[in-house]
N, C-alpha and C. Protein backbone atom coordinates (compact mmCIF):
# COMPACT_ATOMS: atom_id res chain seq x y z
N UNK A 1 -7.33 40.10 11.17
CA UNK A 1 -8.64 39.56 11.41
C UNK A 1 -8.83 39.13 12.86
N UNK A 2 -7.79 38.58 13.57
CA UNK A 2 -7.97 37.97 14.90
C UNK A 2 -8.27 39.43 15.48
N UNK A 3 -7.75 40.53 15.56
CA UNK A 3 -8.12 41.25 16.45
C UNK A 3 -10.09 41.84 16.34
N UNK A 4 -10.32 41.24 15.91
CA UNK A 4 -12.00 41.67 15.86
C UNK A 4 -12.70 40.24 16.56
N UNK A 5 -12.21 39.61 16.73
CA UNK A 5 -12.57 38.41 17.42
C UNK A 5 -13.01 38.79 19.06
N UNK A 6 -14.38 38.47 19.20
CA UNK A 6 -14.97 38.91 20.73
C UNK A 6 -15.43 37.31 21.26
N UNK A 7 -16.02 36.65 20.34
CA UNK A 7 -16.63 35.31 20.62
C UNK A 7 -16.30 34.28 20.62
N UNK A 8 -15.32 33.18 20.96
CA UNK A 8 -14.95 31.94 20.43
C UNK A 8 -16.19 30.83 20.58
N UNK A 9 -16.59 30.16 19.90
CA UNK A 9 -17.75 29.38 19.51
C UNK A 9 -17.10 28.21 19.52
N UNK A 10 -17.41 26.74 19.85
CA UNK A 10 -17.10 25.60 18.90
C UNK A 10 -18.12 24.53 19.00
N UNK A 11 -17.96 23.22 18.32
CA UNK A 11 -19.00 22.50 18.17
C UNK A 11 -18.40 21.59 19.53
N UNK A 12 -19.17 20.36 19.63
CA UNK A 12 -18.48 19.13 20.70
C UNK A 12 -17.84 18.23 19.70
N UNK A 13 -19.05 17.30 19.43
CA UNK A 13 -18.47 15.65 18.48
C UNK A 13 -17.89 16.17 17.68
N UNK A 14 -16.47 15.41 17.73
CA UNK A 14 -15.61 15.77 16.41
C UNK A 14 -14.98 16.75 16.31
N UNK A 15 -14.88 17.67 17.43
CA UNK A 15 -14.54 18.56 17.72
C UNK A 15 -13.30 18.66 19.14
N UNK A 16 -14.32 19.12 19.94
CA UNK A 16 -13.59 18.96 21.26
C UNK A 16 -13.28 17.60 21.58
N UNK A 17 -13.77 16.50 21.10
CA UNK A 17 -14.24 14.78 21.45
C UNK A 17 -13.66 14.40 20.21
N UNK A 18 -12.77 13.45 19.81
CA UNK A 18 -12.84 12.65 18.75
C UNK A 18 -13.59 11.98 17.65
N UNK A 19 -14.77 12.24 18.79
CA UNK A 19 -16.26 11.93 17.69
C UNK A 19 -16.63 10.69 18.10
N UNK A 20 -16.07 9.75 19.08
CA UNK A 20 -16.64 8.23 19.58
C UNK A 20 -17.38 8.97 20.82
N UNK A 21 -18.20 8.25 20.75
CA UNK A 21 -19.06 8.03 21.50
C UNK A 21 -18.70 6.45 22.58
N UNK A 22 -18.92 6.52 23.59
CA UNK A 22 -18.69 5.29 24.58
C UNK A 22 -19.82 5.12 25.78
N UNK A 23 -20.36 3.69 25.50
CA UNK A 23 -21.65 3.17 26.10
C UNK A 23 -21.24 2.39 27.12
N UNK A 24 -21.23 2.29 28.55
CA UNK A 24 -21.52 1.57 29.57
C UNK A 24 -22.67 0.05 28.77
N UNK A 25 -22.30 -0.87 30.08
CA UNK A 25 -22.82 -2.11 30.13
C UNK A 25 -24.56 -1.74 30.63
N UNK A 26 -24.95 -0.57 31.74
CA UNK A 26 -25.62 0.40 32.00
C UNK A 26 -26.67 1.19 31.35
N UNK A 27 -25.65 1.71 29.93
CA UNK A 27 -26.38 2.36 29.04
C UNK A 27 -25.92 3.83 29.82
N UNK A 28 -25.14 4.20 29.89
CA UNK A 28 -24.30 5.28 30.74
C UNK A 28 -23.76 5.45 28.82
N UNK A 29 -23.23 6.89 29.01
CA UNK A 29 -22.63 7.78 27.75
C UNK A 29 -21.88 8.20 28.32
N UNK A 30 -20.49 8.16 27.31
CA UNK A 30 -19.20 8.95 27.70
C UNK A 30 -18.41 9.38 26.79
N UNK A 31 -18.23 10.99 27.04
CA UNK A 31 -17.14 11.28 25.58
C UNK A 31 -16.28 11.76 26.53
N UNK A 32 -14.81 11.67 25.64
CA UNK A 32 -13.30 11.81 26.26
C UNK A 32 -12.72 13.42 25.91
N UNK A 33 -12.58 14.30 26.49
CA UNK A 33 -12.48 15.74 26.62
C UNK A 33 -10.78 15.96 26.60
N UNK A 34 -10.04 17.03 25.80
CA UNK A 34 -8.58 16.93 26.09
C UNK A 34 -8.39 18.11 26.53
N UNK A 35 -8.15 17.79 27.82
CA UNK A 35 -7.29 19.18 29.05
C UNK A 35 -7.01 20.16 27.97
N UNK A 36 -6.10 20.07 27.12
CA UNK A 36 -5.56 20.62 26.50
C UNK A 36 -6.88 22.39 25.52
N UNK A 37 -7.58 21.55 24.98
CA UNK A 37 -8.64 22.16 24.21
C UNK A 37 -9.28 23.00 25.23
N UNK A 38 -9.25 22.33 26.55
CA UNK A 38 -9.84 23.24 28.06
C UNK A 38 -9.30 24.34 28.11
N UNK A 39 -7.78 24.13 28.26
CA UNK A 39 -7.30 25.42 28.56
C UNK A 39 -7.07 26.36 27.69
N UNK A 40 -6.87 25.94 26.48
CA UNK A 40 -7.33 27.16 25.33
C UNK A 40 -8.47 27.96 25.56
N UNK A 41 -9.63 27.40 25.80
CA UNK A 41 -10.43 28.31 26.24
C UNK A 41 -10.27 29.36 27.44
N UNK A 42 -9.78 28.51 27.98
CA UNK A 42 -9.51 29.30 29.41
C UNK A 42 -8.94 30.53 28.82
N UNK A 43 -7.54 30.09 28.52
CA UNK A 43 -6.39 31.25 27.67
C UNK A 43 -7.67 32.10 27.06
N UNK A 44 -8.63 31.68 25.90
CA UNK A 44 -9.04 32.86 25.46
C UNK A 44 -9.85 33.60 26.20
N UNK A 45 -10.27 33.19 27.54
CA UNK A 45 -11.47 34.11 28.72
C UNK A 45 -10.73 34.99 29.09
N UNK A 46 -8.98 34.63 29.50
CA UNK A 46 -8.30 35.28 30.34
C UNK A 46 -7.82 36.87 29.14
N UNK A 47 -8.30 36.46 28.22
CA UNK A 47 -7.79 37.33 26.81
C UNK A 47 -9.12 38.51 27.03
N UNK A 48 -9.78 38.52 27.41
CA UNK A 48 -11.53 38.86 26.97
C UNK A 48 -11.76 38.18 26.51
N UNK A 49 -12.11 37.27 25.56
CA UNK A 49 -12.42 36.76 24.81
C UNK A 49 -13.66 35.44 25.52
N UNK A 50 -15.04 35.96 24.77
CA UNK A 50 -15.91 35.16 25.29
C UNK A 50 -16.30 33.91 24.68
N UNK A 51 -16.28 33.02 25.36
CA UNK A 51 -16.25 31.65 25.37
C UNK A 51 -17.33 30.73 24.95
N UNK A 52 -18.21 29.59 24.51
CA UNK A 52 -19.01 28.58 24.39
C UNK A 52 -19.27 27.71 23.31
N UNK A 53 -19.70 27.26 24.16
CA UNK A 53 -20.38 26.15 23.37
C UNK A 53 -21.89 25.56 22.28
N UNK A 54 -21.67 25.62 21.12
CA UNK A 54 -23.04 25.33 20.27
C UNK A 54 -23.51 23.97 19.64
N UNK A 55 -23.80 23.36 20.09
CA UNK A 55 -24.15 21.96 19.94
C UNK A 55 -25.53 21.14 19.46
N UNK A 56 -25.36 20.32 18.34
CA UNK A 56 -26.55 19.81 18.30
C UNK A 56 -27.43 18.68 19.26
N UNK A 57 -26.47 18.25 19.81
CA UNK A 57 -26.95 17.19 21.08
C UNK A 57 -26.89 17.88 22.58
N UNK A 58 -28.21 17.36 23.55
CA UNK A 58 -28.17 18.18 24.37
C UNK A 58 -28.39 16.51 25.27
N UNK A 59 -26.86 16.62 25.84
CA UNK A 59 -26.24 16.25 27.41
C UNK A 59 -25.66 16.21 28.51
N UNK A 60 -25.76 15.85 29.14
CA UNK A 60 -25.65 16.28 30.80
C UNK A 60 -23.99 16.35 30.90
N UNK A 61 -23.45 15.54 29.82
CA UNK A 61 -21.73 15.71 29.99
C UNK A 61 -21.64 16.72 29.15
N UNK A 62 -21.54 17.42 28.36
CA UNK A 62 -21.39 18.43 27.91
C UNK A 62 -21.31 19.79 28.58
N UNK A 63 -22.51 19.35 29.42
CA UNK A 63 -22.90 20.83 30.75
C UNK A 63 -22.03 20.67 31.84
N UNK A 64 -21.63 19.99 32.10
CA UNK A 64 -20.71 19.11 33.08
C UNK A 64 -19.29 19.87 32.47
N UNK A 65 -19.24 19.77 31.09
CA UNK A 65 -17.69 19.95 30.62
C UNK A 65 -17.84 21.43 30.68
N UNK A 66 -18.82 22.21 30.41
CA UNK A 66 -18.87 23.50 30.13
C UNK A 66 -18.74 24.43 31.60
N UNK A 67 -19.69 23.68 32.53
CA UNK A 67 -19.42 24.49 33.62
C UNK A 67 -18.10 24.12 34.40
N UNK A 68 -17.63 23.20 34.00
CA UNK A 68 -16.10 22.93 34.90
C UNK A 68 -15.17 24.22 34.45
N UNK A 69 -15.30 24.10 33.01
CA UNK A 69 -14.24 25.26 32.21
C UNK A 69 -14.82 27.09 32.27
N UNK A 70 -15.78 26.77 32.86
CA UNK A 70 -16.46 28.58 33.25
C UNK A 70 -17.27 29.00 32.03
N UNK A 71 -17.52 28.01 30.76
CA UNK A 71 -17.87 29.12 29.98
C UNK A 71 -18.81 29.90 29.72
N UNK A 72 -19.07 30.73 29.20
CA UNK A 72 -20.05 32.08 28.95
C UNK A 72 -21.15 31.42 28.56
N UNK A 73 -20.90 30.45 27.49
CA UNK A 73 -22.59 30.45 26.71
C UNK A 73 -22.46 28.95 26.48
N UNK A 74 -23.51 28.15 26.59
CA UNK A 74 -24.08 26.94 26.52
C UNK A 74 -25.37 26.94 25.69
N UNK A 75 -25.35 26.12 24.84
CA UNK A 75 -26.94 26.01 23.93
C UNK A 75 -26.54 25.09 23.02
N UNK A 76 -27.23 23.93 23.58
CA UNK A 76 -27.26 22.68 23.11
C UNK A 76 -28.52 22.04 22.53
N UNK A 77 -29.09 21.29 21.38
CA UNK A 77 -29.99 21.01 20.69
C UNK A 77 -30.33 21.89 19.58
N UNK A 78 -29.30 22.22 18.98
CA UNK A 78 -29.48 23.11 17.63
C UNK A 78 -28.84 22.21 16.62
N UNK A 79 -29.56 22.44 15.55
CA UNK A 79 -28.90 21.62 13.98
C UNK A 79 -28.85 22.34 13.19
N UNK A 80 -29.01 22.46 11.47
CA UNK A 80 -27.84 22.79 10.65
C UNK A 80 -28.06 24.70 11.29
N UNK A 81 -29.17 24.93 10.80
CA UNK A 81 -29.41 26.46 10.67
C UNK A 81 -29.53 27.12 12.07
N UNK A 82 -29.99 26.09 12.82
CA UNK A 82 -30.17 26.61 14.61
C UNK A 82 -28.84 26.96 15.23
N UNK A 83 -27.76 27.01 14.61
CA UNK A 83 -26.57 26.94 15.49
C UNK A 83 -26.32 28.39 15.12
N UNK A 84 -26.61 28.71 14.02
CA UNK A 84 -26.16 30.17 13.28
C UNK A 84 -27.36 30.85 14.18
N UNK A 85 -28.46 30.71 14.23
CA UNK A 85 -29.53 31.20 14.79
C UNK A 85 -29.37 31.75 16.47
N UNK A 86 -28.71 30.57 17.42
CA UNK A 86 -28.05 30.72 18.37
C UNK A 86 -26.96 31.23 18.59
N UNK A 87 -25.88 31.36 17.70
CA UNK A 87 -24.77 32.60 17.72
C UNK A 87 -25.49 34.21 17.40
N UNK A 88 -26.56 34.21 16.62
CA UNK A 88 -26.70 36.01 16.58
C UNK A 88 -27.59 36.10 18.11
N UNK A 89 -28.14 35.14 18.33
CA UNK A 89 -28.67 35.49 19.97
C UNK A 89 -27.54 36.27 21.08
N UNK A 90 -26.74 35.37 20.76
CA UNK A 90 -25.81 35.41 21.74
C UNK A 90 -24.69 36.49 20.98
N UNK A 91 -24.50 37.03 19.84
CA UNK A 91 -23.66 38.53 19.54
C UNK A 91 -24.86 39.25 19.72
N UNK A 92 -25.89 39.65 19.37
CA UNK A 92 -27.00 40.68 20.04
C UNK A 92 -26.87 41.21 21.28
N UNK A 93 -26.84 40.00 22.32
CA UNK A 93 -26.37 39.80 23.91
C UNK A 93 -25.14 40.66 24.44
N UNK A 94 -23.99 40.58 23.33
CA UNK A 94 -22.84 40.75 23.80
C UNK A 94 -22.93 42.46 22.61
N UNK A 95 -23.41 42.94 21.56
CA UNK A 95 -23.64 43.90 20.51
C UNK A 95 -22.32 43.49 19.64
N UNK A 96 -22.64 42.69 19.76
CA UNK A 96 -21.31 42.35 18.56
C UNK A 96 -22.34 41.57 17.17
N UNK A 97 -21.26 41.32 16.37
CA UNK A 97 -21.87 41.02 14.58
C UNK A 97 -21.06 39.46 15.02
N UNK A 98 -21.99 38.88 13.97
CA UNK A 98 -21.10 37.61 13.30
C UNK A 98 -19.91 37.30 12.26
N UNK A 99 -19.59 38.60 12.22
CA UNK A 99 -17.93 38.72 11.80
C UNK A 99 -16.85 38.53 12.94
N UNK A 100 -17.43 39.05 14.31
CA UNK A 100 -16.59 39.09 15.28
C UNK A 100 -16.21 37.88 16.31
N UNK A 101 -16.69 36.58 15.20
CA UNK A 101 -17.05 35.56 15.89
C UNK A 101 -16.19 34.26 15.15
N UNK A 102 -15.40 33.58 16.36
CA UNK A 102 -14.60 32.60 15.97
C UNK A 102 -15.18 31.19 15.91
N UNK A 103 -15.49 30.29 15.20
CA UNK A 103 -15.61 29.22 15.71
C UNK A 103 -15.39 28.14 14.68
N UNK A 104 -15.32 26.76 15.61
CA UNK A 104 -14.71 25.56 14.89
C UNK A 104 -15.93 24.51 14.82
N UNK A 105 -15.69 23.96 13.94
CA UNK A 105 -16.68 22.81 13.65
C UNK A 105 -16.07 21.27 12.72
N UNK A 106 -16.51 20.77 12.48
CA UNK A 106 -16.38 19.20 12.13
C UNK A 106 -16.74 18.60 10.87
N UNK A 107 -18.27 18.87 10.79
CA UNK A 107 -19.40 17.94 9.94
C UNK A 107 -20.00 19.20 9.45
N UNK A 108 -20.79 18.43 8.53
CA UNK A 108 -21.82 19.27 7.92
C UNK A 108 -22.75 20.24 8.40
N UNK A 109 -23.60 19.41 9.74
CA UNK A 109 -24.24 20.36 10.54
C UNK A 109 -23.50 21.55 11.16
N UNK A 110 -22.41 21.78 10.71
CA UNK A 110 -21.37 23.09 11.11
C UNK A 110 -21.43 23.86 9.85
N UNK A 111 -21.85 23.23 8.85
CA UNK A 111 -21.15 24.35 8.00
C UNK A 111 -21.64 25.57 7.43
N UNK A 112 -23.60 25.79 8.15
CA UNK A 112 -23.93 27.11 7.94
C UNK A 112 -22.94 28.07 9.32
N UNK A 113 -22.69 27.44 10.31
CA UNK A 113 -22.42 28.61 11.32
C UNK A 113 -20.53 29.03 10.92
N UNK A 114 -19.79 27.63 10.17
CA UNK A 114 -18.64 27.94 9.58
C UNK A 114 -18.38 28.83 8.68
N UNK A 115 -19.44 29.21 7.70
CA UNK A 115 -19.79 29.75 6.83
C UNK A 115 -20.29 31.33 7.08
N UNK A 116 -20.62 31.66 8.20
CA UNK A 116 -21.37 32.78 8.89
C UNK A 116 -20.48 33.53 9.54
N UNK A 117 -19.29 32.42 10.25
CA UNK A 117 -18.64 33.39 11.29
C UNK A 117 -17.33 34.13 10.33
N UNK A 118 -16.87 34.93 11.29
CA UNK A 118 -15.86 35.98 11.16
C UNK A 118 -14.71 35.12 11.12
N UNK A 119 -14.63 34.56 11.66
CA UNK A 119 -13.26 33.29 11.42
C UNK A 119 -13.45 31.86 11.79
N UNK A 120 -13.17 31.37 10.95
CA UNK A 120 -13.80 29.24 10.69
C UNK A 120 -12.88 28.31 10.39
N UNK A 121 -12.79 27.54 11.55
CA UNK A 121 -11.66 26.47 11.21
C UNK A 121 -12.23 25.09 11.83
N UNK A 122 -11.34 23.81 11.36
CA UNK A 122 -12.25 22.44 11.62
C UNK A 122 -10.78 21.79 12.31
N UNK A 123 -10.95 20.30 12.53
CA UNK A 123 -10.25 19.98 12.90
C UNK A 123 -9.68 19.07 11.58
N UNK A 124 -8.32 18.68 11.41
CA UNK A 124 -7.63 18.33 10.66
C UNK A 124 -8.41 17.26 10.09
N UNK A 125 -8.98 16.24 10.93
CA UNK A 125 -10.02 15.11 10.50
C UNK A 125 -11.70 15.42 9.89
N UNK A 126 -11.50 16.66 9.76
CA UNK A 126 -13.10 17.28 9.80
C UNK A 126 -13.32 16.62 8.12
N UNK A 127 -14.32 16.70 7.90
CA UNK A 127 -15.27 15.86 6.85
C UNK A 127 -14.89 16.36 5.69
N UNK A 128 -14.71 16.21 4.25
CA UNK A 128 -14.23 16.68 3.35
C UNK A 128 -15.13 17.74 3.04
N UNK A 129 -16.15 17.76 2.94
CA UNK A 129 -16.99 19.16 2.36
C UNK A 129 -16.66 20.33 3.75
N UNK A 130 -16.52 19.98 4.54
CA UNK A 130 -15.93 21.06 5.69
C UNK A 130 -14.80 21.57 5.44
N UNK A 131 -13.58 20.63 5.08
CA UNK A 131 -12.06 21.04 5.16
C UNK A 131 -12.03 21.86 3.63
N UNK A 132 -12.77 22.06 3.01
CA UNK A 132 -13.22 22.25 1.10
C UNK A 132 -13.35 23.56 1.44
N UNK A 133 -14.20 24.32 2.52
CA UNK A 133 -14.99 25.27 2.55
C UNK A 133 -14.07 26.53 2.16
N UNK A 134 -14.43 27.58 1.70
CA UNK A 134 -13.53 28.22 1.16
C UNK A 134 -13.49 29.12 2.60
N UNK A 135 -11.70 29.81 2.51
CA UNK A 135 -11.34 30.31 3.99
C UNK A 135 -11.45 29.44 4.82
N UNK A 136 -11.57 28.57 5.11
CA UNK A 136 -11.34 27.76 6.48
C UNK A 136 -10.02 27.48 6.85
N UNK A 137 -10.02 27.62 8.18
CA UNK A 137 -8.44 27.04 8.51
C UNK A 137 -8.46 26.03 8.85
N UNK A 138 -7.67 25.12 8.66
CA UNK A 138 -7.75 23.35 8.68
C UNK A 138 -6.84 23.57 9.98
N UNK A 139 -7.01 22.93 11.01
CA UNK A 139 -5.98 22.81 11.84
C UNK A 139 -5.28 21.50 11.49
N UNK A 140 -3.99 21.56 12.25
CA UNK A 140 -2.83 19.96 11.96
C UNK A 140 -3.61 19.42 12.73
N UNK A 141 -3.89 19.53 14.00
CA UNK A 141 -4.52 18.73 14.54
C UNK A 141 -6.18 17.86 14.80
N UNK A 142 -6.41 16.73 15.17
CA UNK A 142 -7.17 15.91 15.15
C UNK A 142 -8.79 16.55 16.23
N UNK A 143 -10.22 16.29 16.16
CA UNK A 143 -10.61 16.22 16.81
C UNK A 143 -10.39 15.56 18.07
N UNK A 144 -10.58 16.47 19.56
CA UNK A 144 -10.32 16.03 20.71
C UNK A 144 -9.21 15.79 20.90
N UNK A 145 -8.10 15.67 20.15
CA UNK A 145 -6.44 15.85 20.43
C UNK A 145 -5.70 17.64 20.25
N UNK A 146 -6.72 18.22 20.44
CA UNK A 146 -6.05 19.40 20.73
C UNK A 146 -6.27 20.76 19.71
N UNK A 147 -7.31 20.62 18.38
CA UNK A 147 -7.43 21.24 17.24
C UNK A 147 -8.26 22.35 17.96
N UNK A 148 -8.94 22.51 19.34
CA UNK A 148 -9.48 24.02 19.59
C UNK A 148 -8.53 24.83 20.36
N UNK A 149 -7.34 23.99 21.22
CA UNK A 149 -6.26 24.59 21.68
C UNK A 149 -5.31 25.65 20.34
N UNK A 150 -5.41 24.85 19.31
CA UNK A 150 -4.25 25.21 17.79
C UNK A 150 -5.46 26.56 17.91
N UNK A 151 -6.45 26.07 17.64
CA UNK A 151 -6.97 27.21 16.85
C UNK A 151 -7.09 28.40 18.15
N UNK A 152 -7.54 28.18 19.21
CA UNK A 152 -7.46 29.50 20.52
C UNK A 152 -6.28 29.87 20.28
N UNK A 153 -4.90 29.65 20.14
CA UNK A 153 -3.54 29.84 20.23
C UNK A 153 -2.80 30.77 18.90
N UNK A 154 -3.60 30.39 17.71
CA UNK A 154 -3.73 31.18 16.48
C UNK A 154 -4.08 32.55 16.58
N UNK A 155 -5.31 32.36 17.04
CA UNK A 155 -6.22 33.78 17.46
C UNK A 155 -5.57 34.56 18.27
N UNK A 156 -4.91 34.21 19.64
CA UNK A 156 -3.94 34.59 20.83
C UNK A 156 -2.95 34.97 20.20
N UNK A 157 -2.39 34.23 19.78
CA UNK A 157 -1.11 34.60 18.84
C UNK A 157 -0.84 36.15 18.15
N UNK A 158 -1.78 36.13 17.46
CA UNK A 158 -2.23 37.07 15.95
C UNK A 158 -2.43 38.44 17.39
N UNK A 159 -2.58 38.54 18.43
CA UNK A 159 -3.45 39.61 19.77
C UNK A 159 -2.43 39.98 20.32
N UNK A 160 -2.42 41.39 20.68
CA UNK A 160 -1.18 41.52 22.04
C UNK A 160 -2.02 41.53 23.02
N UNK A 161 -2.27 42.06 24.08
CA UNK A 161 -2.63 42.16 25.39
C UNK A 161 -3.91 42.75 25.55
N UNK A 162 -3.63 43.24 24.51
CA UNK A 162 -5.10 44.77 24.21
C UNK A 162 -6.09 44.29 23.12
N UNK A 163 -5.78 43.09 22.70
CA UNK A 163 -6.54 42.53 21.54
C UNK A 163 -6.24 42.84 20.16
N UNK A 164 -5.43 44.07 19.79
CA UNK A 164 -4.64 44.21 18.68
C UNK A 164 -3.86 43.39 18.03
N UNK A 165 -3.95 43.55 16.69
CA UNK A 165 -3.00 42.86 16.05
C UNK A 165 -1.50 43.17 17.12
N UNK A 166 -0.24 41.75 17.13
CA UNK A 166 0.77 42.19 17.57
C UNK A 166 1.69 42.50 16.45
């Protein structure tokens, strides 16, 4: 299955982020990003493998996190059904299907595009009706401690050089 994989997708909160949120005295917003989950992506650009982000909240750190790490696709302010809606935009773009499409999610508002893609996994802490979903891969690991690195590394893994099964 990994070798049909063209797209890696994932959500933010709860995802790439632990899911806290952190408020300045200001009123300043801050979520905590793990290097780690970065360079998985990276790893999967350097693979072919095209990269982004689908999000229901649309902020300036997010775009901030996305363009530091290079990635392909950004589209932020989508909820339950808009996120699935925004991945066939973006396989149309690329002529690929939503089989050929990896991505991770958290919560509920993930679980039409978990449900849609070609391969679906959450993070170990992800919400019980998420971790339930049938086929999903549960990663060991936690949101924002490293569960999109496990899962890029799975996919990599399963690939030789050429994108084939190894």
């Amino acid at each position: 299955m990994t070798e049909n994989i063209r797209l890696f997708l994932t959500d933010v909160d709860g995802t790439l982020t632990d899911g806290g949120m952190y408020y300045s005295a200001q009123g300043d917003t801050m979520k905590k990003f793990n290097t780690r989950d970065g360079m998985g992506l990276k790893l999967l650009q350097a693979a072919g493998i095209k990269t982004g982000i689908i999000t229901g909240e649309t902020t300036a750190i997010v775009a901030r996190r996305a363009e530091k790490l290079g990635l392909d696709y950004l589209v932020q302010g989508h909820g339950f059904e808009g996120k699935v809606e925004a991945a066939r935009g973006i396989c149309a773009e690329l002529g690929i299907g939503l089989e050929n499409v990896a991505y991770i999610g958290d919560d509920v508002n993930c679980i039409p595009m978990l449900t849609a893609a070609g391969l679906a996994a959450c993070p170990a802490d992800a919400m019980p009706r998420v971790r339930a979903l049938a086929g999903i891969r549960v990663m060991s690991l936690r949101g924002g401690e490293g569960c999109v690195r496990e899962f890029a590394d799975m996919i990599l893994d399963g690939m030789d050089g050429k994108g084939g099964e190894a």
